[in-house]
Protein backbone atom coordinates (compact mmCIF):
# COMPACT_ATOMS: atom_id res chain seq x y z
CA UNK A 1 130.45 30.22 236.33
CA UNK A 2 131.82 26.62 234.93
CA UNK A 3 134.52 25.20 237.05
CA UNK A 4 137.37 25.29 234.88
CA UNK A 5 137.23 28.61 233.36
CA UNK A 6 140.28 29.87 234.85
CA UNK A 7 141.98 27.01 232.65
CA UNK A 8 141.23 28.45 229.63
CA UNK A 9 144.63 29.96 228.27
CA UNK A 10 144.14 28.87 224.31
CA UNK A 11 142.74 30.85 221.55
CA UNK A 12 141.29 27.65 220.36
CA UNK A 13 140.32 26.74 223.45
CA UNK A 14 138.57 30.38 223.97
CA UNK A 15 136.83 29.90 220.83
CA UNK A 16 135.18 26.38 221.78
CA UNK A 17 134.11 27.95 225.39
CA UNK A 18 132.12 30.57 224.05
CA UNK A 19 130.83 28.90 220.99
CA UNK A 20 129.34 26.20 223.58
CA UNK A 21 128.25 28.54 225.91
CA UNK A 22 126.42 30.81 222.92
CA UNK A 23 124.85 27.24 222.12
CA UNK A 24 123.49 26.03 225.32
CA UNK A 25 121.42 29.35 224.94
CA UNK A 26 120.49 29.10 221.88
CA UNK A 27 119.40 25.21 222.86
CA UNK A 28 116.85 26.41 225.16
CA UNK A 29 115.89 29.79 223.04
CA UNK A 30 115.13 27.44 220.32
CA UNK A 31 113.06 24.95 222.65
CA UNK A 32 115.98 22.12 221.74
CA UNK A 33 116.74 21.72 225.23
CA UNK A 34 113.73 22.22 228.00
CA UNK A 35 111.13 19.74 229.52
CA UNK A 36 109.77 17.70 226.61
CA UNK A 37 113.33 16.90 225.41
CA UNK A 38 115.57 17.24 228.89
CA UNK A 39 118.43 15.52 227.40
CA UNK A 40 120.39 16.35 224.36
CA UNK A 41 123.99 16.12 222.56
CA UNK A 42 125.61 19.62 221.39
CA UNK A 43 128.40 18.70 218.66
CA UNK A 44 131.13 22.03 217.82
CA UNK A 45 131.29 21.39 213.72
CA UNK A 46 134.02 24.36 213.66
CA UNK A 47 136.04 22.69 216.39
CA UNK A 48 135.82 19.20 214.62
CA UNK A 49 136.99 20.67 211.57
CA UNK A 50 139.93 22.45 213.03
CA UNK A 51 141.04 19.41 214.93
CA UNK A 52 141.05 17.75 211.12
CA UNK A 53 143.39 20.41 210.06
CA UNK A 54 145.31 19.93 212.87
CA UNK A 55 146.15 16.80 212.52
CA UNK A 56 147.01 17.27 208.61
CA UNK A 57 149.20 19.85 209.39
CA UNK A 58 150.86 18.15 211.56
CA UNK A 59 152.03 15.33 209.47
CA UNK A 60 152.74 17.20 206.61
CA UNK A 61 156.06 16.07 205.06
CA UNK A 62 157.81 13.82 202.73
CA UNK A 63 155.51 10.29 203.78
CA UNK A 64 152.08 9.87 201.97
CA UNK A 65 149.37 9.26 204.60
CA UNK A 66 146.26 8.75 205.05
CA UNK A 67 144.08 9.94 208.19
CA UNK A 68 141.22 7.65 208.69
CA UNK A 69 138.48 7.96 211.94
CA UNK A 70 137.75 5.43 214.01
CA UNK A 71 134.16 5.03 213.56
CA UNK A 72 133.70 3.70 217.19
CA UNK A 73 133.88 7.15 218.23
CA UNK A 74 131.19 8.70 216.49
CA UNK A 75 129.55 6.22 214.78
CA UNK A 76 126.03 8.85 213.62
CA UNK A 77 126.03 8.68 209.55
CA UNK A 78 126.31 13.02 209.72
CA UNK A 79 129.38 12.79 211.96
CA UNK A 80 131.53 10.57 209.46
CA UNK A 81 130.20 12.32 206.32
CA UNK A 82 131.45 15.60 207.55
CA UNK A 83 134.52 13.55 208.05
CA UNK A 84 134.65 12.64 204.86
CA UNK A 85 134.08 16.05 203.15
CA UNK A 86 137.08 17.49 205.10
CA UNK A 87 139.22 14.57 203.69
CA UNK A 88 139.47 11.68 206.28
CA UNK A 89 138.64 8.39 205.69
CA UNK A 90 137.27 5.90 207.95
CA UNK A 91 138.71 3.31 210.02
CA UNK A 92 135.84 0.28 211.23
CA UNK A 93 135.61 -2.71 213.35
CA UNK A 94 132.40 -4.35 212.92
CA UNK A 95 130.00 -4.91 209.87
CA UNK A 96 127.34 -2.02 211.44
CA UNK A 97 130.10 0.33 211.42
CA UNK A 98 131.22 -0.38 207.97
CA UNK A 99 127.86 -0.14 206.54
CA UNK A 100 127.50 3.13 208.26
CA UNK A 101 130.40 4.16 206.91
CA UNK A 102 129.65 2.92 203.19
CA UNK A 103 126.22 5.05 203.76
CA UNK A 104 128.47 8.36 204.98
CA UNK A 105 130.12 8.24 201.52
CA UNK A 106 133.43 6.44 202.13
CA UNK A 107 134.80 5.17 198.91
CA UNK A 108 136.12 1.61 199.09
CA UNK A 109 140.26 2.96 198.84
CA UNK A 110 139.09 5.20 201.77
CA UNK A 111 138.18 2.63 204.04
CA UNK A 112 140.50 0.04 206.42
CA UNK A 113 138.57 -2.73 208.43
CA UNK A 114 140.16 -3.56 211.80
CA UNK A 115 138.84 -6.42 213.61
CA UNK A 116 139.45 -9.19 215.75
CA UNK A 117 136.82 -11.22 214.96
CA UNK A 118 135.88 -11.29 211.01
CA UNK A 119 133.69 -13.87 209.51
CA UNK A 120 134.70 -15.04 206.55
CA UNK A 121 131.75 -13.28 204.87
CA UNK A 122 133.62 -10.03 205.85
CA UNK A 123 136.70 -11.10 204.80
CA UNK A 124 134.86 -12.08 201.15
CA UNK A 125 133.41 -7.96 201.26
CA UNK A 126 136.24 -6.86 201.89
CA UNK A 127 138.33 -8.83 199.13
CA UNK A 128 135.74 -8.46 196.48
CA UNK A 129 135.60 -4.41 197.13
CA UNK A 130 139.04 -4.18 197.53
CA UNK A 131 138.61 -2.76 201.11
CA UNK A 132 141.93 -2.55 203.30
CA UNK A 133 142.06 -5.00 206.16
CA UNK A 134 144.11 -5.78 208.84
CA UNK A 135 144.27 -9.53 209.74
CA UNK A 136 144.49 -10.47 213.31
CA UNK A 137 146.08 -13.46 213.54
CA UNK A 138 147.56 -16.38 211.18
CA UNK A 139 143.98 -18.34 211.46
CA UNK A 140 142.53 -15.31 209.93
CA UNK A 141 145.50 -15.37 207.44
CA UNK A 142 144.86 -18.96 206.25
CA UNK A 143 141.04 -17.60 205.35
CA UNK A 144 142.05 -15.06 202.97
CA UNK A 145 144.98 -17.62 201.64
CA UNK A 146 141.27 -19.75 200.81
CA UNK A 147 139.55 -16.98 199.72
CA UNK A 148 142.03 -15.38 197.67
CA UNK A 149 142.45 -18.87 195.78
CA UNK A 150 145.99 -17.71 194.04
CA UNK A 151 144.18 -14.40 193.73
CA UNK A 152 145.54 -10.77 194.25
CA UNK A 153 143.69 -8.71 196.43
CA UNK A 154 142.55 -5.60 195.28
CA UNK A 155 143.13 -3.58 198.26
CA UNK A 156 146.10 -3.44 200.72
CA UNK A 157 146.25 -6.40 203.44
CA UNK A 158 148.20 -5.87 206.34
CA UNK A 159 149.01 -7.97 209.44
CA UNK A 160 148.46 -6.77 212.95
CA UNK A 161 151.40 -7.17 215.16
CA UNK A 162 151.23 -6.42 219.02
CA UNK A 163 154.65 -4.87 220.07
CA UNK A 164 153.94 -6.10 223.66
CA UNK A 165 155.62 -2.58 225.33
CA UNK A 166 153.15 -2.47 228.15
CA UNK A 167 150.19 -0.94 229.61
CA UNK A 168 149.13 2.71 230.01
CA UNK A 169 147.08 3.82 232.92
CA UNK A 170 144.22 2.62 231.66
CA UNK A 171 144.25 -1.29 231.36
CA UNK A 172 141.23 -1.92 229.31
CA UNK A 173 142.35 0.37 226.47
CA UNK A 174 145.96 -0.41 226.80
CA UNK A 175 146.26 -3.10 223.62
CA UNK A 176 149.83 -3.84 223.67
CA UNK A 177 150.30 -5.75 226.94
CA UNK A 178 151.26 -9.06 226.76
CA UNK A 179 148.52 -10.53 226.87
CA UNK A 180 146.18 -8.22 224.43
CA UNK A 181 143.80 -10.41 222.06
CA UNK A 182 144.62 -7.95 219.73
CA UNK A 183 147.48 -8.89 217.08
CA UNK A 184 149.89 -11.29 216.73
CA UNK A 185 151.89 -11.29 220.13
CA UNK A 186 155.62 -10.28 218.60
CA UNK A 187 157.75 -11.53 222.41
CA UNK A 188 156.57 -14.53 222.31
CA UNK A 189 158.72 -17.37 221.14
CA UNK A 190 159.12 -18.11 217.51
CA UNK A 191 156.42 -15.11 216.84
CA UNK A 192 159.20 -12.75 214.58
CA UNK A 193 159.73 -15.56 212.53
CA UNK A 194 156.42 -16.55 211.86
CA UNK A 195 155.65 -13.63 211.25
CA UNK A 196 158.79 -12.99 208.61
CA UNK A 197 157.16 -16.10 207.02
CA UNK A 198 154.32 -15.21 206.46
CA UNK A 199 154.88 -12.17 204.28
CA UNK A 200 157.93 -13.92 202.18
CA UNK A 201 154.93 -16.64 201.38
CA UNK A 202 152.47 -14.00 200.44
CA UNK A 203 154.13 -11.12 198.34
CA UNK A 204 150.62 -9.49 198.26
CA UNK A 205 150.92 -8.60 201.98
CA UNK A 206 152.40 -5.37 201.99
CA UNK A 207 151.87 -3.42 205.58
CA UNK A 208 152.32 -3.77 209.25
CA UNK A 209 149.77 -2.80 211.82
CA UNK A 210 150.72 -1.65 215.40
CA UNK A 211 148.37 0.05 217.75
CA UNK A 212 149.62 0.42 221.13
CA UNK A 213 146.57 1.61 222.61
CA UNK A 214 143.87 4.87 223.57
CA UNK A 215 143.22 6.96 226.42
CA UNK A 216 145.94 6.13 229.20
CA UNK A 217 148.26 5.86 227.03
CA UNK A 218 151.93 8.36 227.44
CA UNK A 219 153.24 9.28 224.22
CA UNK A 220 156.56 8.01 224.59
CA UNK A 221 154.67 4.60 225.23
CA UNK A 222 153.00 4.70 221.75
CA UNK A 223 156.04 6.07 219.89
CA UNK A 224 157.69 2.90 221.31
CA UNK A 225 155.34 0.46 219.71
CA UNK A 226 155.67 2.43 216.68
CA UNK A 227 159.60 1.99 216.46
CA UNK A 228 158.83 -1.74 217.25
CA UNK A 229 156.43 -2.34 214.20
CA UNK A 230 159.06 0.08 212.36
CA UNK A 231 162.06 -2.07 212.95
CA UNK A 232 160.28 -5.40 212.21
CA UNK A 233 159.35 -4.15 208.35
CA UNK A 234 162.95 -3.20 207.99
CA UNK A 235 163.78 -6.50 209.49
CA UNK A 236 161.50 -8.47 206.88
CA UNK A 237 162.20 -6.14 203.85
CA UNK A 238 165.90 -6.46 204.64
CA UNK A 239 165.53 -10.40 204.87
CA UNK A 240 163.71 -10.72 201.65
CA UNK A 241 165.39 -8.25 199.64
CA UNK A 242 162.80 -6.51 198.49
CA UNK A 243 160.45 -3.79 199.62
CA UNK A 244 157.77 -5.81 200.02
CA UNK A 245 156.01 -3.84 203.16
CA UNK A 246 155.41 -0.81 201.93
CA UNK A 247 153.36 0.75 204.68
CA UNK A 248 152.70 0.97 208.16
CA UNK A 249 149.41 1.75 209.84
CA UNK A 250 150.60 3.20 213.43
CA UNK A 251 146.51 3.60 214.75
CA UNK A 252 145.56 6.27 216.87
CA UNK A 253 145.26 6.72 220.28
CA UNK A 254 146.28 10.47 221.08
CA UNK A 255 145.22 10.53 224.91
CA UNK A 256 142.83 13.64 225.47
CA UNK A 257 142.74 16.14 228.30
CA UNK A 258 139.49 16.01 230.01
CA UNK A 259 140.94 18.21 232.91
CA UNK A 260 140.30 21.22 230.70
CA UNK A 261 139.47 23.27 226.93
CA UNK A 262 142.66 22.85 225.89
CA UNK A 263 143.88 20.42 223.15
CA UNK A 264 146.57 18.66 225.37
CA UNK A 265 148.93 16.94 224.19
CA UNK A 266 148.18 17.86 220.31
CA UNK A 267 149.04 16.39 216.94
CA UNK A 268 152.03 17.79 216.73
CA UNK A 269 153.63 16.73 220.12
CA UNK A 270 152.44 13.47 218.74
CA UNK A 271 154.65 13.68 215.88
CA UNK A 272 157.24 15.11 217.50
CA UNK A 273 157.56 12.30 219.71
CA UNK A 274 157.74 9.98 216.94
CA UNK A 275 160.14 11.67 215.09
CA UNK A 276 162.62 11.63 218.38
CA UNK A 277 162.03 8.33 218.49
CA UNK A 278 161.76 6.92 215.29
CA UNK A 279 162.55 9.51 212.52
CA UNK A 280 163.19 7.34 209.74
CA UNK A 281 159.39 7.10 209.97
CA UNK A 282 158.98 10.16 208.28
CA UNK A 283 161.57 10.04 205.34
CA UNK A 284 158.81 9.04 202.42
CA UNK A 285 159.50 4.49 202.41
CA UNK A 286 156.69 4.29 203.90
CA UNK A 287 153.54 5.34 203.48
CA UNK A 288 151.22 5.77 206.47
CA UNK A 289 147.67 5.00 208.35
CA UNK A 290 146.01 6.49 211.01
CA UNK A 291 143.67 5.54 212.98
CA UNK A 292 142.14 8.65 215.60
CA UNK A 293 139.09 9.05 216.58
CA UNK A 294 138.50 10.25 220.47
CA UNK A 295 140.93 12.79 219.92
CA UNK A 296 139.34 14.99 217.45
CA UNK A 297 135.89 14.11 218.58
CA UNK A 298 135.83 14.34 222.55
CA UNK A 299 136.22 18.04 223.32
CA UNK A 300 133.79 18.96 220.56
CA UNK A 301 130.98 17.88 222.35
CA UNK A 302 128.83 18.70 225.27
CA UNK A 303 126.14 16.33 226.49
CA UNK A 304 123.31 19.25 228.62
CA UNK A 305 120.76 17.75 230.56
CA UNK A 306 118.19 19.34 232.97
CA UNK A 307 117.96 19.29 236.61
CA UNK A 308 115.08 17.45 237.72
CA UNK A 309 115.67 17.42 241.56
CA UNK A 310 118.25 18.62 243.83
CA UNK A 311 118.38 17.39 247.28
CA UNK A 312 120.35 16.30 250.01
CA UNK A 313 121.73 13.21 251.75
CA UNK A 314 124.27 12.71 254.54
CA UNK A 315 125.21 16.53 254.12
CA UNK A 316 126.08 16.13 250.37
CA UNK A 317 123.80 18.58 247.73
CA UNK A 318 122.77 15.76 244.89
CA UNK A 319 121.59 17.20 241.69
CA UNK A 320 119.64 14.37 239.74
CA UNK A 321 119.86 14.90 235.97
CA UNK A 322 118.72 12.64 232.55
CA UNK A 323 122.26 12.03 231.74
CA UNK A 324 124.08 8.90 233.65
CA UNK A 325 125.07 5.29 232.72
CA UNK A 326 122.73 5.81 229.22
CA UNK A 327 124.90 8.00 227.55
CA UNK A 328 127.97 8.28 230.38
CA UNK A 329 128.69 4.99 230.37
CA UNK A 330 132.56 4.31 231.41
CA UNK A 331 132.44 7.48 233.40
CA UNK A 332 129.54 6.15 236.00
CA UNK A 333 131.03 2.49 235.75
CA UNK A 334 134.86 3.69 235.63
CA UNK A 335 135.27 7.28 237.37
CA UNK A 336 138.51 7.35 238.23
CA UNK A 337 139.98 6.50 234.45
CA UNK A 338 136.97 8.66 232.67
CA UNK A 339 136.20 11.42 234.56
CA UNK A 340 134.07 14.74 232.91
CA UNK A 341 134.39 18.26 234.03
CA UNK A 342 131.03 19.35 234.89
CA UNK A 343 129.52 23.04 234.06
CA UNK A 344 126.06 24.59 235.89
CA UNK A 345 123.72 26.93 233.84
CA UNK A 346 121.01 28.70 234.43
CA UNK A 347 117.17 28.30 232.82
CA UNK A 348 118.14 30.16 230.05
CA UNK A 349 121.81 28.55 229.10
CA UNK A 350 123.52 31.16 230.69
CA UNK A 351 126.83 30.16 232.85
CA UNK A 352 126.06 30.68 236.65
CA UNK A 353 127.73 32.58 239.33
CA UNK A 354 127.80 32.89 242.79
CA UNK A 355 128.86 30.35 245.18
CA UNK A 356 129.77 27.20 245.19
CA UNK A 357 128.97 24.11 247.16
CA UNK A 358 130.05 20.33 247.40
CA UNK A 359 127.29 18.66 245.08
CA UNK A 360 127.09 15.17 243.13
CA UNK A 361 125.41 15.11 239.59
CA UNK A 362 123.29 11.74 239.37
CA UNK A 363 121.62 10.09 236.30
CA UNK A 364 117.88 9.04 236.20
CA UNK A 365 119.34 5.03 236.24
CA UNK A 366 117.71 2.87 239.08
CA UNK A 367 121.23 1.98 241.25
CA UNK A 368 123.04 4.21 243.15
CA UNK A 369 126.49 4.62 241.61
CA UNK A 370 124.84 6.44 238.34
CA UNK A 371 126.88 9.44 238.74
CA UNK A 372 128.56 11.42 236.21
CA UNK A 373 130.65 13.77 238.67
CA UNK A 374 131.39 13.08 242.52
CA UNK A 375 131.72 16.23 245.13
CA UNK A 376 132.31 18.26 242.78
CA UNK A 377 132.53 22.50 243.47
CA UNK A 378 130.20 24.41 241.81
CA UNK A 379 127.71 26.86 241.54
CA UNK A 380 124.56 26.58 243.77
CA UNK A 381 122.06 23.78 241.48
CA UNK A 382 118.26 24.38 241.51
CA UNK A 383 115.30 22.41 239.42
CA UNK A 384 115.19 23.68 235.91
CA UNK A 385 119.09 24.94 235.95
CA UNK A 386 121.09 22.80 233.25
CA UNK A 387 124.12 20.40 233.41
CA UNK A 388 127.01 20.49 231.03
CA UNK A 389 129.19 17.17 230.62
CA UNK A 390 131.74 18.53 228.85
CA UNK A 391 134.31 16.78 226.23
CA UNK A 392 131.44 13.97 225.57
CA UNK A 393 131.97 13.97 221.56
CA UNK A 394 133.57 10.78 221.30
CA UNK A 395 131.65 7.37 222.61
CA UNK A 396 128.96 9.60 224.58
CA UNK A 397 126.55 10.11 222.05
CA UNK A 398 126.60 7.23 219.70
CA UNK A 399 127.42 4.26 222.11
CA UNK A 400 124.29 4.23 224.27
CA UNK A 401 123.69 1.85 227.10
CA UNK A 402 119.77 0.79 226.94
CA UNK A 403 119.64 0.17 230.94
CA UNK A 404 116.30 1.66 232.19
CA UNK A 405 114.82 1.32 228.45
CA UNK A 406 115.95 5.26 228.39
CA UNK A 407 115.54 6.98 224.54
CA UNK A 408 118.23 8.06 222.89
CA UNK A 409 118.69 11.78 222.82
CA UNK A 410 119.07 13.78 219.98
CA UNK A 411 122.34 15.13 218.62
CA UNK A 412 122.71 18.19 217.28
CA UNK A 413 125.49 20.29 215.04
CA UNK A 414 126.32 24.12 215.57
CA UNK A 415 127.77 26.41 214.04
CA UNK A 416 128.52 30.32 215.27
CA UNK A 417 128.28 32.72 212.64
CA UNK A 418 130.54 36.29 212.17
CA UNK A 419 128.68 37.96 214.97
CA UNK A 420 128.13 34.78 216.98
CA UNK A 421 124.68 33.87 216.21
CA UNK A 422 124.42 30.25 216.46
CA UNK A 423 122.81 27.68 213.79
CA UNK A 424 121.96 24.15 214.22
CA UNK A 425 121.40 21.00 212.21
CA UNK A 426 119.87 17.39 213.70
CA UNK A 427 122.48 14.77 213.40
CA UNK A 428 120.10 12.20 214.86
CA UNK A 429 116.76 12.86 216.23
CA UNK A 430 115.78 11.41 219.42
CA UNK A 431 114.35 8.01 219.55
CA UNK A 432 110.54 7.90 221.19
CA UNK A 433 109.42 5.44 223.67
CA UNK A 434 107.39 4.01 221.41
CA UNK A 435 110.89 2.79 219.37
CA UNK A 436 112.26 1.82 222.44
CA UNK A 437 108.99 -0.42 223.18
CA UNK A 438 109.27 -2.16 218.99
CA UNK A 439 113.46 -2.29 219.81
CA UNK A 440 111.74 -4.08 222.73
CA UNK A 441 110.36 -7.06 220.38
CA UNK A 442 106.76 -5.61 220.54
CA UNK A 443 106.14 -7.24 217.31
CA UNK A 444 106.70 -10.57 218.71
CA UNK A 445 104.78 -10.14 222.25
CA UNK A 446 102.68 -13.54 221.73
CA UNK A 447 105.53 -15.55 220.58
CA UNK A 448 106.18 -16.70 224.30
CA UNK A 449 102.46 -17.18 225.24
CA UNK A 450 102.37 -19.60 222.11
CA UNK A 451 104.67 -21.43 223.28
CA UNK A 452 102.44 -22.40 226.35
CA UNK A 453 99.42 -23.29 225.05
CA UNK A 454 101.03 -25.67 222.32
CA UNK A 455 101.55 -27.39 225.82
CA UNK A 456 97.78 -27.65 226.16
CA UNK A 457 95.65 -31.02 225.63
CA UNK A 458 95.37 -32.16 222.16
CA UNK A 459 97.92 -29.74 220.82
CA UNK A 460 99.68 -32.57 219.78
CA UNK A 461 102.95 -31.34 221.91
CA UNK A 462 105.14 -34.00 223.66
CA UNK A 463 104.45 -34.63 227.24
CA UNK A 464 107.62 -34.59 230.03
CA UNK A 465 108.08 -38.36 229.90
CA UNK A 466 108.77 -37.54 225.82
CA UNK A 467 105.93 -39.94 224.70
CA UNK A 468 103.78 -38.14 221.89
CA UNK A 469 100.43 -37.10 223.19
């Protein structure tokens, strides 16, 4: 059997271990998952969909707000429009993900663009369709003072702010250290006032964004950036006498239990924490944003994989799989911060029992440290058994690493029916080494040899010395 069965307590987390188990089987039955296609994503629809109510229920109360998903997470077109239909919107960060969004069926109002690094051709998109944005800095502010010409926008603009409370375990996803590029760095000197200035010289900028950071992160560390960004709007409003900001978008970044099934810590110990620590937050001033994304994504899906080979070396078992650095990406470069749990099933998709031994699951990348689990205990692994990453829903399927020119695999949705039968849909079908070889360039394969023979006699190209030939 999986390793961590014993750690299943939940009646949500029951339902999610034998929906994925009934759908590794029905992968193979179905021919989804065997030698021609030894790699695929499984994504729980049900479980993504009760994570959305979830987190709706939990902030239920006197403050408007509005849930939006970090399109990072998940960024597959059938992903966010299911998102949509069960009422999120859609937090993005780049142009791609905004257009991916746009295509999912995100209405402009629905829609908040986060990024550090926006052209001004963004910022124009995002005026003109009266797109929320948060602006990063007061360089980025002076743009949409240009753009906006005297103008209004159409949409709320808010200004990041970077409470500067610390790190979480996780450095690279902590993003209010005090030295984050993210936001406008509030302990430095002079920064609260500048920052009170700019929104009494621009009554069209109406909300505050603070995100403390993602996975790493303790919720008493986020609900302390939260109270930060809290107390500076009351600061401002109070200075200018007016309630100009009008709402504050607190991000995401619920931290997600890959130890186990269970949804740990949940919404509402999330909003429990902030109310302990800043209830006024609640009371209805001030509307709200949020910004999740791993955390109702990640323990929906399972990324299953054949076993090649299994062998031996230096008295460790090695089981060499098609899922590594491709598709595990932090986990094989940062193990320690993103570690998986790891399940073993049979031929046929059915959990294995028996003994256990010390074994590592490699990738098919060429270099040694692609590994998705280290001596791990479980169930003897032969060729042709299957490997289960578990909690790979968010970043594992749509933010592929092209090392080894390795495909993209496909993603599919289930669904299990009143007597458990399970039904699928593609979300995105696998990519063919033939895309991989046009992603490659194929279409310009002669541009380099051109370059050469314009060096040739007569071409008329200029010799080394620079004189014309």
């Amino acid at each position: 059997m999986c390793e961590v069965w014993f750690n299943v307590t939940s009646a949500s987390a029951r339902r999610r271990r034998t929906a994925r188990d009934a759908a590794l089987a029905a992968a193979v039955e179905e021919g989804l998952l065997d030698t021609r296609s030894p790699l695929i994503g499984l994504l729980d629809v049900d479980g993504v969909l009760a994570a959305v109510d979830r987190l709706h229920e939990a902030f239920r109360g006197p403050a408007a707000v509005q849930h939006t998903f970090a399109a990072k997470a998940c960024s597959l077109v059938p992903v966010l429009r299911l998102l949509a239909r069960a009422g999120m919107g859609c937090e993005v960060a780049s142009p791609g993900e905004l257009e991916l969004a746009l295509e999912a069926g995100f209405t402009a109002d629905r829609l908040v663009f986060d990024s550090p690094a926006k052209t001004v051709g963004e910022l124009r998109f995002a005026l003109d369709q009266g797109i929320a944005f948060n602006v990063d800095n007061f360089q980025e502010l002076e743009r949409v003072d240009a753009l906006l010409a005297g103008r209004t926008p159409r949409g709320p603009v808010g200004l990041r702010v970077n409470p500067q409370v610390g790190a979480g375990a996780i450095g690279a996803m902590s993003t209010a250290t005090s030295t984050s590029k993210f936001g406008v760095a509030l302990r430095d000197e002079g920064a609260v006032q500048a920052v009170a200035d700019a929104f009494a010289a621009r009554p069209w900028l109406t909300r505050l964004h603070a995100h403390v950071g993602s996975q790493g992160c303790p919720l008493p560390l986020i609900a302390q950036g939260i109270r930060a960004a809290h107390e500076l709007a009351e600061h401002i409003n109070t200075a200018l006498g007016r309630r100009q900001i009008t709402s504050l978008d607190i991000g995401g970044g619920l931290p997600v239990d890959f130890d186990s099934d269970e949804d740990r810590p949940g919404y509402a110990d999330y909003v429990t924490e902030l109310r302990a620590a800043v209830p006024e937050l609640f009371d209805g001033r001030y509307s709200l944003v949020t910004e999740f994304g791993r955390s109702l994504l990640a323990k929906n899906g399972t990324i299953a994989s054949l076993v090649e080979y299994t062998k031996s070396a230096g008295g460790r078992r090695i089981a060499v799989t098609h899922a590594g650095a491709q598709v595990a990406t932090r986990t094989v470069f940062m193990p320690d911060a993103w570690p998986l749990r790891a399940g073993v099933y049979d031929a046929a998709g059915r959990p294995k029992q028996g003994a256990t031994e010390t074994v590592d699951i490699a990738g098919p990348c060429c270099f040694a440290g692609d590994l998705t689990a280290v001596a791990r205990e479980l169930p003897a692994v032969a060729p042709g058994d299957i490997v289960a990453l578990y909690d790979t829903g968010a970043y594992y399927f749509s933010n592929h690493f092209s090392y080894n020119s390795l495909p993209r695999p496909a993603v599919h949705g289930y669904r299990a029916d009143a007597e458990g039968r399970i039904r699928f849909a593609l979300v995105r079908a696998a990519q063919t080494v033939r895309e991989v070889v046009e992603e490659s360039g194929a279409a310009q394969a002669d541009t380099l040899v051109g370059l050469l023979a314009a060096d040739r006699p007569g071409s008329g190209a200029a010799h080394e010395d620079g004189a014309a030939a």
